[in-house]
Protein backbone atom coordinates (compact mmCIF):
# COMPACT_ATOMS: atom_id res chain seq x y z
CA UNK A 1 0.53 -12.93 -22.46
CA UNK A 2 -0.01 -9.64 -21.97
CA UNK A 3 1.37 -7.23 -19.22
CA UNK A 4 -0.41 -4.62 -17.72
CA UNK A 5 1.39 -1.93 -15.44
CA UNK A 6 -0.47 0.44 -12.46
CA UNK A 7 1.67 2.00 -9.88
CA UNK A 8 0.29 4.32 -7.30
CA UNK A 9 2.56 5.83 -4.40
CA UNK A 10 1.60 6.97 -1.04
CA UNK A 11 4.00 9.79 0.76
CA UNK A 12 1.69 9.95 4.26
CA UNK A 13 -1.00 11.57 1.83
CA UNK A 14 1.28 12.67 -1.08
CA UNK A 15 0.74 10.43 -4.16
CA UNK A 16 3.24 10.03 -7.15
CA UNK A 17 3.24 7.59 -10.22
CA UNK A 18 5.68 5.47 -11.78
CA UNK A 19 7.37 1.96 -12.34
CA UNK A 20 10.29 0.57 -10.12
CA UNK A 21 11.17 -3.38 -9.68
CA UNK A 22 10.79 -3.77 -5.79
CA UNK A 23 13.18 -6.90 -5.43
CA UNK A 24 16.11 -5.20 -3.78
CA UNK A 25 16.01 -5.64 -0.12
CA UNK A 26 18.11 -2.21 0.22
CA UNK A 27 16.14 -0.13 -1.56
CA UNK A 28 12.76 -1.21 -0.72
CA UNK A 29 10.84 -3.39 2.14
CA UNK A 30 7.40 -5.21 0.53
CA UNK A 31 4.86 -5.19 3.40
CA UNK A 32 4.78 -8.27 5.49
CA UNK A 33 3.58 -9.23 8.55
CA UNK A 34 7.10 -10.33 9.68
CA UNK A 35 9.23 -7.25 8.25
CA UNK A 36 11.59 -5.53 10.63
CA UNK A 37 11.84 -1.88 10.04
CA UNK A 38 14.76 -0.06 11.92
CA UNK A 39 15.43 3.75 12.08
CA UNK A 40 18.90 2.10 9.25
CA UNK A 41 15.74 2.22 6.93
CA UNK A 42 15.08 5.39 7.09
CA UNK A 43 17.90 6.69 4.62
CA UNK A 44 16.69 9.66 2.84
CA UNK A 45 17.76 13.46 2.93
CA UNK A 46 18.12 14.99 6.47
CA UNK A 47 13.82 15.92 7.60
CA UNK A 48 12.31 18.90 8.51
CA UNK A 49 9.67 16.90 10.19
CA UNK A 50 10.81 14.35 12.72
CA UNK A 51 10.07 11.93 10.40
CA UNK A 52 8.26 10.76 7.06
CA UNK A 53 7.22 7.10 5.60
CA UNK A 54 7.75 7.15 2.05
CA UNK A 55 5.35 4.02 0.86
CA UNK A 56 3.83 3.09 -2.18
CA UNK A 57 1.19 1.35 -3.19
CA UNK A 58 2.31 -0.62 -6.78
CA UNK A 59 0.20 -2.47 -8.48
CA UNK A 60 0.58 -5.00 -12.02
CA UNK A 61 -1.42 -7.45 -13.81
CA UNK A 62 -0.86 -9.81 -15.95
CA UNK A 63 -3.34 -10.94 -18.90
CA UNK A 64 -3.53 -14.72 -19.64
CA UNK A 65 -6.92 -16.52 -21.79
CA UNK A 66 -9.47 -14.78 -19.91
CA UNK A 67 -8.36 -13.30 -16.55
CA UNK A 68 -6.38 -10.49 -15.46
CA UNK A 69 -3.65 -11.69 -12.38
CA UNK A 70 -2.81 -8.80 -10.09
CA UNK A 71 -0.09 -8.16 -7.81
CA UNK A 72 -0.71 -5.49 -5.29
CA UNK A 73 2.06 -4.78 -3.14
CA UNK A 74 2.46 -2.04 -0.06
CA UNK A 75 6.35 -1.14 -0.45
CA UNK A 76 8.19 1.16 1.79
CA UNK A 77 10.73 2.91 0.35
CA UNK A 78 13.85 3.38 2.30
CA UNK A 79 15.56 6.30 0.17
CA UNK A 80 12.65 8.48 0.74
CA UNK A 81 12.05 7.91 4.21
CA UNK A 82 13.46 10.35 6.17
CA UNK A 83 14.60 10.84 9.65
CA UNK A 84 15.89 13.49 12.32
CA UNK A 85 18.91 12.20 13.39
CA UNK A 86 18.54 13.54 16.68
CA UNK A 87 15.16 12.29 17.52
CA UNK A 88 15.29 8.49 16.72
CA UNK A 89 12.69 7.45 19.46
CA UNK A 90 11.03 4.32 19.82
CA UNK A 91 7.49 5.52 20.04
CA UNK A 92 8.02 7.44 16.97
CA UNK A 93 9.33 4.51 14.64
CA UNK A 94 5.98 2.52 15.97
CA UNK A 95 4.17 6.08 14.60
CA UNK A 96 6.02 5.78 11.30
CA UNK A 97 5.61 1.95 11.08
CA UNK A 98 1.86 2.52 11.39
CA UNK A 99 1.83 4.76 8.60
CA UNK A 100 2.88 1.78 6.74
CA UNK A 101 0.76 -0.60 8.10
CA UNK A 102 -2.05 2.00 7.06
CA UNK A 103 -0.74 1.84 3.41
CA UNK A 104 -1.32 -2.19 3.89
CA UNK A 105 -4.77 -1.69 5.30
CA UNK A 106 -6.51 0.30 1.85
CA UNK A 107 -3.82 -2.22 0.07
CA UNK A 108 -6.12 -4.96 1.42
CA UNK A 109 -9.18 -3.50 0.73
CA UNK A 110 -8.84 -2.79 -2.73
CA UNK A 111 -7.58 -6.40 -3.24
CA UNK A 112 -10.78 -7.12 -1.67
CA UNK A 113 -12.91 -4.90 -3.72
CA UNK A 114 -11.15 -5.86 -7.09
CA UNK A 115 -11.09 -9.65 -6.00
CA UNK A 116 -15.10 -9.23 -6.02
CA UNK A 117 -15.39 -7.92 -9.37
CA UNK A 118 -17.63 -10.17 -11.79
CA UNK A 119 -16.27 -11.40 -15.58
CA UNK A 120 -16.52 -8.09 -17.69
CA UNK A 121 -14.90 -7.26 -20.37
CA UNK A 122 -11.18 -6.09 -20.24
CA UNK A 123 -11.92 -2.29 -20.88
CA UNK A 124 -14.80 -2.50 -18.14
CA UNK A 125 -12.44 -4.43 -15.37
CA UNK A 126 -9.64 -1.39 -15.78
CA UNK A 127 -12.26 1.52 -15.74
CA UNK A 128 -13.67 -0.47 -12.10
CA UNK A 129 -10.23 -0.86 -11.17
CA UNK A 130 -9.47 2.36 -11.78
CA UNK A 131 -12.01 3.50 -9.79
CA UNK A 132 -11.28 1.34 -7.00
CA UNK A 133 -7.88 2.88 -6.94
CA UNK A 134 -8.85 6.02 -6.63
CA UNK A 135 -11.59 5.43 -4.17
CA UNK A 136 -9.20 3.92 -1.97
CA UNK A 137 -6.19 6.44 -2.38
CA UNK A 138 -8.31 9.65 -1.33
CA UNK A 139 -9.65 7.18 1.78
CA UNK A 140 -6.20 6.43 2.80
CA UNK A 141 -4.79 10.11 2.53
CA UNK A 142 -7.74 10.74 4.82
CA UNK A 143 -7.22 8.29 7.42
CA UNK A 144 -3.27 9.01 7.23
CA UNK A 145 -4.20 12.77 8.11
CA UNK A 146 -6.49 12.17 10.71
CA UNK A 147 -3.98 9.80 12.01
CA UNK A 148 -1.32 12.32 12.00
CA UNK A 149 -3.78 15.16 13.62
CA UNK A 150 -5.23 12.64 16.28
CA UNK A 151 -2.08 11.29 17.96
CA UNK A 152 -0.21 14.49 16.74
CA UNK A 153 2.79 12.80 14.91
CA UNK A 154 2.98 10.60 18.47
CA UNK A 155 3.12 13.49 20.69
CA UNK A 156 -0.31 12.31 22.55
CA UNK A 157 0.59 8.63 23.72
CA UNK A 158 -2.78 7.39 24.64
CA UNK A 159 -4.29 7.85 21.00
CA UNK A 160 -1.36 6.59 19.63
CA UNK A 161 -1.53 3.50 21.78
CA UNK A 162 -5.49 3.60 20.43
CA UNK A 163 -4.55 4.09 16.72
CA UNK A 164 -1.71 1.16 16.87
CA UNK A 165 -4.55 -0.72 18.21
CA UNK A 166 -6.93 0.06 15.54
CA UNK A 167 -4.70 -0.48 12.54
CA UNK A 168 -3.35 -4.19 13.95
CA UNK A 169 -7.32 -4.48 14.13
CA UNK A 170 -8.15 -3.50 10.43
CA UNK A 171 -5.40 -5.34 9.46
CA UNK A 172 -6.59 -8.95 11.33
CA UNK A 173 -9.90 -8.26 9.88
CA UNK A 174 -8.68 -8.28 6.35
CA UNK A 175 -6.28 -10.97 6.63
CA UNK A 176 -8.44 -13.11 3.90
CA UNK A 177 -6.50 -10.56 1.32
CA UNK A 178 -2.96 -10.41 2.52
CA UNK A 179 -1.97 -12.21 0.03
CA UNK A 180 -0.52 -9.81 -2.64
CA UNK A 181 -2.12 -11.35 -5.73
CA UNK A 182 -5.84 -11.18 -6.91
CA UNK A 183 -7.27 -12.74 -9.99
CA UNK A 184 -10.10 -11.28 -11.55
CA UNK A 185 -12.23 -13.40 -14.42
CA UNK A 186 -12.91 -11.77 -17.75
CA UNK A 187 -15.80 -12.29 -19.94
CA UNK A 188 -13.94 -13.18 -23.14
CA UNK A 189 -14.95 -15.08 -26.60
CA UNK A 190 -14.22 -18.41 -26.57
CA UNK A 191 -11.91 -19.40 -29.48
CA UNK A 192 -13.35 -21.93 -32.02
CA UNK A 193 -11.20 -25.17 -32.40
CA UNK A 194 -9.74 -25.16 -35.48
């Protein structure tokens, strides 16, 4: 069995790479549609901004006969999520929360594009999920931007109500991939029996 590794982290529209184990509950919070995020989660340094998600998009597969097994995860992390202490509003933890639901929504979609890829070889399936990556990264640093200018960090209460809206929208609509793993065949010799 072999083990491939992929990590991609979002920051808003900052991205950073590297490898972290995302089982413990203080440290991180895997996207789910039953999470509970509190302004306690927010636990890095002291922000300049009101506040800023840290989440990261991590990705790993895992190589057995002839398909690759993915697990693509949205993760918040709390360490780097910062917070004015003094302005620990409602509407602006929904603002924040939505960043991370964004980071679920091009999650989804590239398990949806990857989970239609077609048996290639191995080298071919990580240059088109390579691609996919990226394709979906510079969409999502996009739509976190134009989030962030539209409802201006939820200053303007009407399009944040619209953008809350929208998100819990894209989200419903790719419920068919919310499941964090995605298995993609592999065109592969067969071995002779011996």
């Amino acid at each position: 069995m072999k083990k491939i590794v992929f990590l991609i982290l979002f920051v808003s529209a900052v991205f950073v790479s590297h490898s972290q184990d995302y089982t413990d509950t203080t440290k991180y919070i895997i996207y789910s549609d039953t999470m509970n995020i509190t302004w306690n989660d927010f636990r890095g340094e002291i922000s300049t901004d009101f506040a800023r998600t840290y989440s990261e998009v991590s990705m790993q597969a895992v190589m057995n006969e002839c398909e690759l097994t993915y697990e693509i995860m949205s993760v918040m992390v709390k360490d780097r999520s910062r917070q004015l202490k003094d302005h620990q509003e409602k509407e602006l933890l929904v603002h924040e929360i939505t960043h991370f639901k964004i980071t679920e929504v091009y999650t989804r979609k590239m398990r949806k594009e990857i989970d239609s890829l077609t048996a290639l070889p191995l080298e071919k399936v990580k240059e088109q999920v390579s691609a996919i990556f990226r394709k979906y990264l510079k969409e999502a640093k996009e739509f976190q931007n134009k989030y962030d200018d539209e409802t201006n960090h939820s200053m303007v209460r009407d399009k944040q109500i619209e953008w809350e809206k929208r998100v819990d929208e894209m989200l419903e609509e790719l419920k068919g991939y919310s499941d964090t793993h995605v298995t993609v065949p592999l065109k592969c010799k067969k071995k002779k029996n011996q």
